[in-house]
PDB file of N, CA and C in Angstrom:
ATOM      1  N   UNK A   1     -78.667   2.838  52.403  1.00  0.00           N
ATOM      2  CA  UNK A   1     -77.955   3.473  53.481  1.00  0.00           C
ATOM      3  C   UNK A   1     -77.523   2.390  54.450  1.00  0.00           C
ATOM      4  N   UNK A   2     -76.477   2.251  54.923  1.00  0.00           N
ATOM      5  CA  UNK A   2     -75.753   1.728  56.115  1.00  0.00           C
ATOM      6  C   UNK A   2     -75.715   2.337  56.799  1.00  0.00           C
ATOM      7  N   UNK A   3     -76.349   1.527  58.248  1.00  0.00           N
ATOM      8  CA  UNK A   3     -75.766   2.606  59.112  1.00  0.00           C
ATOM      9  C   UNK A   3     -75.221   1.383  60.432  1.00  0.00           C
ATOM     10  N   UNK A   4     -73.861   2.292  61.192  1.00  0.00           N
ATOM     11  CA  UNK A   4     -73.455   1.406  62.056  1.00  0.00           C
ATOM     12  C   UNK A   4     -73.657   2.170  63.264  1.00  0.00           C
ATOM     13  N   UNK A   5     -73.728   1.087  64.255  1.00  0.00           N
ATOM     14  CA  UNK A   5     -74.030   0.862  65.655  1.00  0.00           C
ATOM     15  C   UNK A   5     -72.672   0.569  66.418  1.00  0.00           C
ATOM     16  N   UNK A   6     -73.028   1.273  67.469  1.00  0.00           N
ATOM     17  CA  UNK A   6     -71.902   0.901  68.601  1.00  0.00           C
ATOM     18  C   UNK A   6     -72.260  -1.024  68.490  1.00  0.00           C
ATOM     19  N   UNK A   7     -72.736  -1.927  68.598  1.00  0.00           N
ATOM     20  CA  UNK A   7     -73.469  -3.004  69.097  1.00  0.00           C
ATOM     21  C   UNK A   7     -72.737  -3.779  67.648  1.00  0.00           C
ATOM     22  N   UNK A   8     -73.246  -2.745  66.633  1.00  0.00           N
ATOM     23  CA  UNK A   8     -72.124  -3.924  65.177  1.00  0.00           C
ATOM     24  C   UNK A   8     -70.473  -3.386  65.604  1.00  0.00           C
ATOM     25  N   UNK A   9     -70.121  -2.265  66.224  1.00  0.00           N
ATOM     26  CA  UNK A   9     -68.920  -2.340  66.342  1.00  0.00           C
ATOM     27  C   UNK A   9     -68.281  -3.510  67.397  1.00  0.00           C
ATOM     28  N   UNK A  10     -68.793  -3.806  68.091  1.00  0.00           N
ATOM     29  CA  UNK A  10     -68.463  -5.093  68.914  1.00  0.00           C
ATOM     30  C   UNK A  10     -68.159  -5.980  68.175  1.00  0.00           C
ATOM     31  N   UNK A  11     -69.154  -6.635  67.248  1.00  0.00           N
ATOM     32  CA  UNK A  11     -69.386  -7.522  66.465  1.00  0.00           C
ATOM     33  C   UNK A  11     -67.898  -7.357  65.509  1.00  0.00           C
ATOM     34  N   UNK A  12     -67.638  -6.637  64.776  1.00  0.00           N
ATOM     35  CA  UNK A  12     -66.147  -6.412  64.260  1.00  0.00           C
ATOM     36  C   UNK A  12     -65.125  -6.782  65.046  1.00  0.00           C
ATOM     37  N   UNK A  13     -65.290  -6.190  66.449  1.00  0.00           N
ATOM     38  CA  UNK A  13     -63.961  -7.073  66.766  1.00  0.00           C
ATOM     39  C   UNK A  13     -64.179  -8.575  67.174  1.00  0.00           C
ATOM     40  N   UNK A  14     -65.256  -8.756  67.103  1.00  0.00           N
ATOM     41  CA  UNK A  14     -65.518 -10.253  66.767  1.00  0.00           C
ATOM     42  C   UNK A  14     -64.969 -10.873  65.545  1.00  0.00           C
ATOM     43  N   UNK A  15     -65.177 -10.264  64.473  1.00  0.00           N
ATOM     44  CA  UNK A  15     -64.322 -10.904  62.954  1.00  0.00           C
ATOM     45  C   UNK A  15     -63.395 -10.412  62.817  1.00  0.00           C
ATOM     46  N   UNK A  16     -62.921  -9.482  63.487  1.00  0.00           N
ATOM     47  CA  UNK A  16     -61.010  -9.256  63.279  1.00  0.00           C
ATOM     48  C   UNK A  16     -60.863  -8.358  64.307  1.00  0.00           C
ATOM     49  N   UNK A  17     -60.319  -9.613  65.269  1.00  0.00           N
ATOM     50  CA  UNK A  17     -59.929  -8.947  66.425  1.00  0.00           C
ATOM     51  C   UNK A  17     -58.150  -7.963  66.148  1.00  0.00           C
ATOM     52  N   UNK A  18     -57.634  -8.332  65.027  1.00  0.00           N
ATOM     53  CA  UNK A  18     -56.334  -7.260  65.634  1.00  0.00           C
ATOM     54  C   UNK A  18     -56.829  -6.271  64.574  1.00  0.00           C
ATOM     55  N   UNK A  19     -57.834  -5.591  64.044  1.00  0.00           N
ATOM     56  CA  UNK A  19     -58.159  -4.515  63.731  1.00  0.00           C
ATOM     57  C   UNK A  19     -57.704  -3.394  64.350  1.00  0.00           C
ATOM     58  N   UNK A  20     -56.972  -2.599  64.077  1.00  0.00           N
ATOM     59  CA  UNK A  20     -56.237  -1.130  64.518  1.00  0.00           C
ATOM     60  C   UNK A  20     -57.834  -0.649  64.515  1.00  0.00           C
ATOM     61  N   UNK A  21     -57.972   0.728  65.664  1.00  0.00           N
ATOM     62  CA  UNK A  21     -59.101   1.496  65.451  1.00  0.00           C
ATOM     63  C   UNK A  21     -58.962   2.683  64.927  1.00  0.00           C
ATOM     64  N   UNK A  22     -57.825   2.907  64.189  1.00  0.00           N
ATOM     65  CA  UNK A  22     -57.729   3.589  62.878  1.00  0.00           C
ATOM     66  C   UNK A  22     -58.236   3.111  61.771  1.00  0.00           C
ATOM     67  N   UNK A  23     -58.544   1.852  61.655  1.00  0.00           N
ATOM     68  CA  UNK A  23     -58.834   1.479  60.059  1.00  0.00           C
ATOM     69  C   UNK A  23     -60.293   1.512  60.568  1.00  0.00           C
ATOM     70  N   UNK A  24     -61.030   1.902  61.294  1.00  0.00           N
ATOM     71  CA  UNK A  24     -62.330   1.992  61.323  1.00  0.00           C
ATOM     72  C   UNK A  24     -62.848   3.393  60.907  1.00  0.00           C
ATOM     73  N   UNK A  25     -64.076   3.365  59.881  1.00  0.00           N
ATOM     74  CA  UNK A  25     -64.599   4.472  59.505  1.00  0.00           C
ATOM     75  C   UNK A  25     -65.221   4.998  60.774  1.00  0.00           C
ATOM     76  N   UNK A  26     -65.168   6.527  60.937  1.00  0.00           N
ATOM     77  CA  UNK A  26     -65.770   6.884  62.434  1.00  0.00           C
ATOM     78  C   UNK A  26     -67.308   7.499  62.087  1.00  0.00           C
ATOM     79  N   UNK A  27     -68.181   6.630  60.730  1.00  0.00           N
ATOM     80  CA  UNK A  27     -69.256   7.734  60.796  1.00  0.00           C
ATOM     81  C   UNK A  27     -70.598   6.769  60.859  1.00  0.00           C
ATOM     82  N   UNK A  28     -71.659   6.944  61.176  1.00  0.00           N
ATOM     83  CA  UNK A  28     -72.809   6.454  61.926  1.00  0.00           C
ATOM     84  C   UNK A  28     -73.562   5.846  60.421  1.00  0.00           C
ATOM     85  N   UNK A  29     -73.280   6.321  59.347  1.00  0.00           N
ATOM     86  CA  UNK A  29     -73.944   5.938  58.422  1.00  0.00           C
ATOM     87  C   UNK A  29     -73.324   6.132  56.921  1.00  0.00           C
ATOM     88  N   UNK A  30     -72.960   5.357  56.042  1.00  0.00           N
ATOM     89  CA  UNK A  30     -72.870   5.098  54.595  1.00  0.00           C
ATOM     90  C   UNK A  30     -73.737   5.247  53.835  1.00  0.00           C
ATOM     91  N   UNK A  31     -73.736   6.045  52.458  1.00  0.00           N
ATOM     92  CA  UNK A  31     -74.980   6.260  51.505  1.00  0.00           C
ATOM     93  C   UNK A  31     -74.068   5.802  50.125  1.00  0.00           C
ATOM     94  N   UNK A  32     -75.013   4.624  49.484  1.00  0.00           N
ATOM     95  CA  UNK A  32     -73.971   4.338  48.110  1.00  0.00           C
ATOM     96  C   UNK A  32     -75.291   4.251  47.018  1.00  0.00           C
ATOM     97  N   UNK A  33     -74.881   5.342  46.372  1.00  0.00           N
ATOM     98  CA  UNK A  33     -76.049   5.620  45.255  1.00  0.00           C
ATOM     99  C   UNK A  33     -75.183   4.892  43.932  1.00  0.00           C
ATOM    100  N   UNK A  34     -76.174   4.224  42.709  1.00  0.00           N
ATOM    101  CA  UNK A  34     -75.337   3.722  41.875  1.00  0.00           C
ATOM    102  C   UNK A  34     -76.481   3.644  40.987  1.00  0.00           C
ATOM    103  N   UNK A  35     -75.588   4.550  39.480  1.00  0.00           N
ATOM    104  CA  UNK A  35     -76.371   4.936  38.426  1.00  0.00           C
ATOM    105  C   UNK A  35     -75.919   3.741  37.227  1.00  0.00           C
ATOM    106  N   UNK A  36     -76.195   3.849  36.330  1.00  0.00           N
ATOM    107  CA  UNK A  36     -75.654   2.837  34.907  1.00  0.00           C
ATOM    108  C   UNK A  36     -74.653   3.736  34.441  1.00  0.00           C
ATOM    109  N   UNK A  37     -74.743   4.975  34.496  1.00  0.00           N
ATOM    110  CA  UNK A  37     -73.431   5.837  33.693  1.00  0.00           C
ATOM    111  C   UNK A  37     -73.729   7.029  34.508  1.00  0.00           C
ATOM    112  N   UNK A  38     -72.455   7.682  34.533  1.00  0.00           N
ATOM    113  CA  UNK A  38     -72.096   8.874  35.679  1.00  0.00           C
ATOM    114  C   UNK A  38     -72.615  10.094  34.758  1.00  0.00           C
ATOM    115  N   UNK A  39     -73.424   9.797  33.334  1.00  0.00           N
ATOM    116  CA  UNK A  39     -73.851  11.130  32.614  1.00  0.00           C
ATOM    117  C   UNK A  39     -75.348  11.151  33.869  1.00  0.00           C
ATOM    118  N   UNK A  40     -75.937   9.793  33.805  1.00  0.00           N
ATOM    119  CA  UNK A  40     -77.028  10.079  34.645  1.00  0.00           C
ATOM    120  C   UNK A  40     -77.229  10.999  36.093  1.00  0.00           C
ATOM    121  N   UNK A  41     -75.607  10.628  36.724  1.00  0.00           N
ATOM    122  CA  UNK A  41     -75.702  11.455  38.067  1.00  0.00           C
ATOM    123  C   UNK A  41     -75.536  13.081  37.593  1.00  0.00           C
ATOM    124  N   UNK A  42     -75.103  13.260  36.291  1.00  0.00           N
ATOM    125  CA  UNK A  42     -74.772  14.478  35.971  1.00  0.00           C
ATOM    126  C   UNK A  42     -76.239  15.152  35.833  1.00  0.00           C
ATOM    127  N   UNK A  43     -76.989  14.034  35.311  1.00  0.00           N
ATOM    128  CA  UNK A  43     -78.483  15.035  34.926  1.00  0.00           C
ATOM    129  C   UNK A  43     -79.186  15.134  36.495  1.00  0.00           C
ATOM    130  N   UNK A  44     -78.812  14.325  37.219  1.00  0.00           N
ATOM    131  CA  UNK A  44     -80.264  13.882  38.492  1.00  0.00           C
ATOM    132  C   UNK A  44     -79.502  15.799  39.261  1.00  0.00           C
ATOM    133  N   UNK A  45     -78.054  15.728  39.118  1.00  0.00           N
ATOM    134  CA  UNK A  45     -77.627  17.587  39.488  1.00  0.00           C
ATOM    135  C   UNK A  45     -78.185  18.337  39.161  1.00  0.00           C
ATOM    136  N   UNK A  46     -78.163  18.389  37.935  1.00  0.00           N
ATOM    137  CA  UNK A  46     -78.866  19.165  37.157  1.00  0.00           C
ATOM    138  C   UNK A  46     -80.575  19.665  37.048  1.00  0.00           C
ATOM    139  N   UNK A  47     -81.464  18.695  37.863  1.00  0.00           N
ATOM    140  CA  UNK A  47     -82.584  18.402  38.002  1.00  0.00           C
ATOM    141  C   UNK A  47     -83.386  19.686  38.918  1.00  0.00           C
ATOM    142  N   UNK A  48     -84.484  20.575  38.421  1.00  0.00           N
ATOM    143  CA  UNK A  48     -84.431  21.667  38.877  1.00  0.00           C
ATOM    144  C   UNK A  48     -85.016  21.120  40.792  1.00  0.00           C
ATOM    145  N   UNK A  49     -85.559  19.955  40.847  1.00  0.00           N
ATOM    146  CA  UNK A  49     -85.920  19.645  42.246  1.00  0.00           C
ATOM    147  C   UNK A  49     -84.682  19.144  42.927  1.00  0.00           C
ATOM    148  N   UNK A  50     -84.053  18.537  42.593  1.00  0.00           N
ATOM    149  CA  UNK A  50     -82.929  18.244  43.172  1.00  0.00           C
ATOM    150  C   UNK A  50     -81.941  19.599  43.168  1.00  0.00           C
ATOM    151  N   UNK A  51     -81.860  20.664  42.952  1.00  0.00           N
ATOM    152  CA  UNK A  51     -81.196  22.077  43.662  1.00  0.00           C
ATOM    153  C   UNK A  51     -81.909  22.574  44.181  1.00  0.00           C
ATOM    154  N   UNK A  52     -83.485  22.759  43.971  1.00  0.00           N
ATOM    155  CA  UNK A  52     -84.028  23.493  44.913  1.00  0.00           C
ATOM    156  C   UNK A  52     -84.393  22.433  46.053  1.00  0.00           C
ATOM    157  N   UNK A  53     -84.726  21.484  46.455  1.00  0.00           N
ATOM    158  CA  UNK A  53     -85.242  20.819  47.524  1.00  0.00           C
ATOM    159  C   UNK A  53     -83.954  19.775  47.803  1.00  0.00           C
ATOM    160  N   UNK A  54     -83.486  18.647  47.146  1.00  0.00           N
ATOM    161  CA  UNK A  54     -82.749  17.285  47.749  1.00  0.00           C
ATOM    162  C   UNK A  54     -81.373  18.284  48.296  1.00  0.00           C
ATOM    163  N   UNK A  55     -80.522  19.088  47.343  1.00  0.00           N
ATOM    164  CA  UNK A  55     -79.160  19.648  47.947  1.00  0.00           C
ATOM    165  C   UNK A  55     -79.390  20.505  49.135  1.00  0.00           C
ATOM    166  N   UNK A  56     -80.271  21.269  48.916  1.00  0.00           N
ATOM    167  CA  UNK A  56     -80.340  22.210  50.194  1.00  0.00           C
ATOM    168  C   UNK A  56     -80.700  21.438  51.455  1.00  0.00           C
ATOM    169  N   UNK A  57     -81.246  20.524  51.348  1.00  0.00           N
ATOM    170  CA  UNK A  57     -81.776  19.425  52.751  1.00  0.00           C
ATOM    171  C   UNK A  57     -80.611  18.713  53.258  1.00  0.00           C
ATOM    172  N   UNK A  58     -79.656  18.293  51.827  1.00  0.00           N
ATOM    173  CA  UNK A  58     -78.513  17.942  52.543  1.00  0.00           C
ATOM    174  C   UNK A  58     -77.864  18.348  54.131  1.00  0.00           C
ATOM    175  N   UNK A  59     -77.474  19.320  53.942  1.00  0.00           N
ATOM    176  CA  UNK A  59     -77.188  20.107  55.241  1.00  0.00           C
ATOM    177  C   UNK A  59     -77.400  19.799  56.524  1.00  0.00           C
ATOM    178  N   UNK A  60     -79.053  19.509  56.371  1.00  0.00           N
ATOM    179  CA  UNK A  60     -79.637  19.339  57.434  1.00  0.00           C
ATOM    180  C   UNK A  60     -79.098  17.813  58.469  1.00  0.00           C
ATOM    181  N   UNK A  61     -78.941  16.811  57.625  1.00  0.00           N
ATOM    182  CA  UNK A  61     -78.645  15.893  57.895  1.00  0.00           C
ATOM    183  C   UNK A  61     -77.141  14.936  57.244  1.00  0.00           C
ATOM    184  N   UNK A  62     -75.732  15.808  56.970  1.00  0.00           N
ATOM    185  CA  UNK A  62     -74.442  15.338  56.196  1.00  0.00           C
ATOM    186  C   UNK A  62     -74.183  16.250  56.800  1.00  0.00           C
ATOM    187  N   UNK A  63     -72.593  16.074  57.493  1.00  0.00           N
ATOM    188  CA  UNK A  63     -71.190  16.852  57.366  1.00  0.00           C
ATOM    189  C   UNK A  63     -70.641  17.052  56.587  1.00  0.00           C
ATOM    190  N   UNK A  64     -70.614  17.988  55.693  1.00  0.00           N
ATOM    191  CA  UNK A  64     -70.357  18.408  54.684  1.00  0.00           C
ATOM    192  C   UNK A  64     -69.394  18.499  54.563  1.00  0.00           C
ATOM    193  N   UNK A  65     -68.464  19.231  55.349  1.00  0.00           N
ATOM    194  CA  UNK A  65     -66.771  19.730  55.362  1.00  0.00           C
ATOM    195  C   UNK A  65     -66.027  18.024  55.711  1.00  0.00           C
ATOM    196  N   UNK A  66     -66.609  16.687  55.892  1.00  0.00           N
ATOM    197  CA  UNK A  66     -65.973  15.915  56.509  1.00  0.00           C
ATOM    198  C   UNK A  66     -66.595  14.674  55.406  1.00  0.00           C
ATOM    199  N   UNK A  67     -67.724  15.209  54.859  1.00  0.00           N
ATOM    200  CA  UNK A  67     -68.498  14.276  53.577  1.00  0.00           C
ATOM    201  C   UNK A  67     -67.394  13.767  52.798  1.00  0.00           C
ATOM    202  N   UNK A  68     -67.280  12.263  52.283  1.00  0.00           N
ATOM    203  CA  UNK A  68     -66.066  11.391  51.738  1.00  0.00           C
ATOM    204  C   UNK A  68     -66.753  11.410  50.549  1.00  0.00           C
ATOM    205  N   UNK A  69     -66.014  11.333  49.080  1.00  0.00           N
ATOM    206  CA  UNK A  69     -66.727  10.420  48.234  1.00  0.00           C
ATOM    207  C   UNK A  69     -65.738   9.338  47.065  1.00  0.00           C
ATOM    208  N   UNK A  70     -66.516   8.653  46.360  1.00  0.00           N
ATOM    209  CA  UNK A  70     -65.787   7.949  45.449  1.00  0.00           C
ATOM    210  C   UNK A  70     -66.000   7.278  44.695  1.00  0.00           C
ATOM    211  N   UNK A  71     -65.942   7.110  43.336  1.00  0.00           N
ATOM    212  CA  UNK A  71     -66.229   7.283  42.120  1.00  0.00           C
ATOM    213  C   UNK A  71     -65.690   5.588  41.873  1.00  0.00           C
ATOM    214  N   UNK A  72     -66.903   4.671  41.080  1.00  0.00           N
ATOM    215  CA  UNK A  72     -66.106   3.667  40.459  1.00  0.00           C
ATOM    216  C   UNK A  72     -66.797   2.568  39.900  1.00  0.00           C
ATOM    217  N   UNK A  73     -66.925   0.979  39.764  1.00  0.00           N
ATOM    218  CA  UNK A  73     -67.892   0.990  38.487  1.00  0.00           C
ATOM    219  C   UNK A  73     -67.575  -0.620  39.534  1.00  0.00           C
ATOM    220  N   UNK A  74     -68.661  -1.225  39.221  1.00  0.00           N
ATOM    221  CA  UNK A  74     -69.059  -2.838  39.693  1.00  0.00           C
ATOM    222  C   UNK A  74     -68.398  -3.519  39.052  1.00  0.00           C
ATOM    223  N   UNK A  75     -67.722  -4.968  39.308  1.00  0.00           N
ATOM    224  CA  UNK A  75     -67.370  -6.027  38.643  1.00  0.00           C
ATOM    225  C   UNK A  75     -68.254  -7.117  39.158  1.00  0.00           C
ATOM    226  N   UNK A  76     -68.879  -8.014  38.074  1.00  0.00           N
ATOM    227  CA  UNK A  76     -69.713  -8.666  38.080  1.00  0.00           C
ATOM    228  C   UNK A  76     -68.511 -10.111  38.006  1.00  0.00           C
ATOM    229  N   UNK A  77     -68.738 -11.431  39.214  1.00  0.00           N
ATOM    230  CA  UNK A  77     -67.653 -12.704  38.908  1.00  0.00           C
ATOM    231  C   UNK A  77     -68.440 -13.275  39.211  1.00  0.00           C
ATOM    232  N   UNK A  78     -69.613 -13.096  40.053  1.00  0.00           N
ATOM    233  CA  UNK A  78     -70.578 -14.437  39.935  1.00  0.00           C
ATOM    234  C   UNK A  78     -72.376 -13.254  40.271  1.00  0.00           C
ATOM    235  N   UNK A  79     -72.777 -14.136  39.137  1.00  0.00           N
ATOM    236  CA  UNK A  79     -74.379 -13.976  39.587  1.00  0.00           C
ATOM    237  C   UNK A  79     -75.156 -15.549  39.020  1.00  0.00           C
ATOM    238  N   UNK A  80     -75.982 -15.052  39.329  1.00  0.00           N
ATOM    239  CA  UNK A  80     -77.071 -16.357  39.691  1.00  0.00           C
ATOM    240  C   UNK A  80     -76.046 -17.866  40.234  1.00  0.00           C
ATOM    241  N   UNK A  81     -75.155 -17.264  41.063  1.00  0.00           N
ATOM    242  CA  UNK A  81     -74.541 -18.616  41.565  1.00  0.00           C
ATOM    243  C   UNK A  81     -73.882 -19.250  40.578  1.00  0.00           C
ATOM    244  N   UNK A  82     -72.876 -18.494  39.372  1.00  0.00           N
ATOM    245  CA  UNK A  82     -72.670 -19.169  38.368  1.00  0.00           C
ATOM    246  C   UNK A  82     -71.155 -18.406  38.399  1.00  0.00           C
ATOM    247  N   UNK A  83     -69.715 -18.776  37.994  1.00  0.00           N
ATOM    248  CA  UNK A  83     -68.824 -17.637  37.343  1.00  0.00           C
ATOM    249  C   UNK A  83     -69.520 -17.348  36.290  1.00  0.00           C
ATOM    250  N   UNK A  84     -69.102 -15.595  35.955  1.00  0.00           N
ATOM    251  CA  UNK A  84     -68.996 -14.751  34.695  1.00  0.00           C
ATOM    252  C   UNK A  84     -68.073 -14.204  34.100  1.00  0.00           C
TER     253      UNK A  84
END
């Protein structure tokens, strides 16, 4: 989870000051879950604790009607400090 601060928003216009404050996301916190294959996120749905307990809690703490999402896969160009 990410989460941003008025205090890191300063800090941004520290690294790009002609930033429009339209191109800024307006939400307090980022969640980036990441499976090996999207069959897996299909089963963790499917999971009888995850409908009865993780979705319904959602609520409690996500804007739901305003919740973003987006779908897409890693490119690996350097690990261990090496190109790949």
């Amino acid at each position: 989870m990410q989460h941003n601060t008025s205090p890191m928003m300063e800090d941004l216009d520290k690294l790009f000051p002609n930033l429009p404050l339209v191109n800024r996301a307006p939400y307090d916190a980022f969640v980036q879950i990441i499976f090996k294959d999207v069959q897996d996120y299909i089963k963790v749905k499917d999971d009888p604790h995850y409908r009865t307990v993780v979705n319904p809690d959602h609520a409690n703490f996500a804007d739901g009607p305003n919740t973003m999402m987006s779908f897409g896969w890693f490119e690996r160009h350097v690990a261990d400090g090496k190109l790949v």
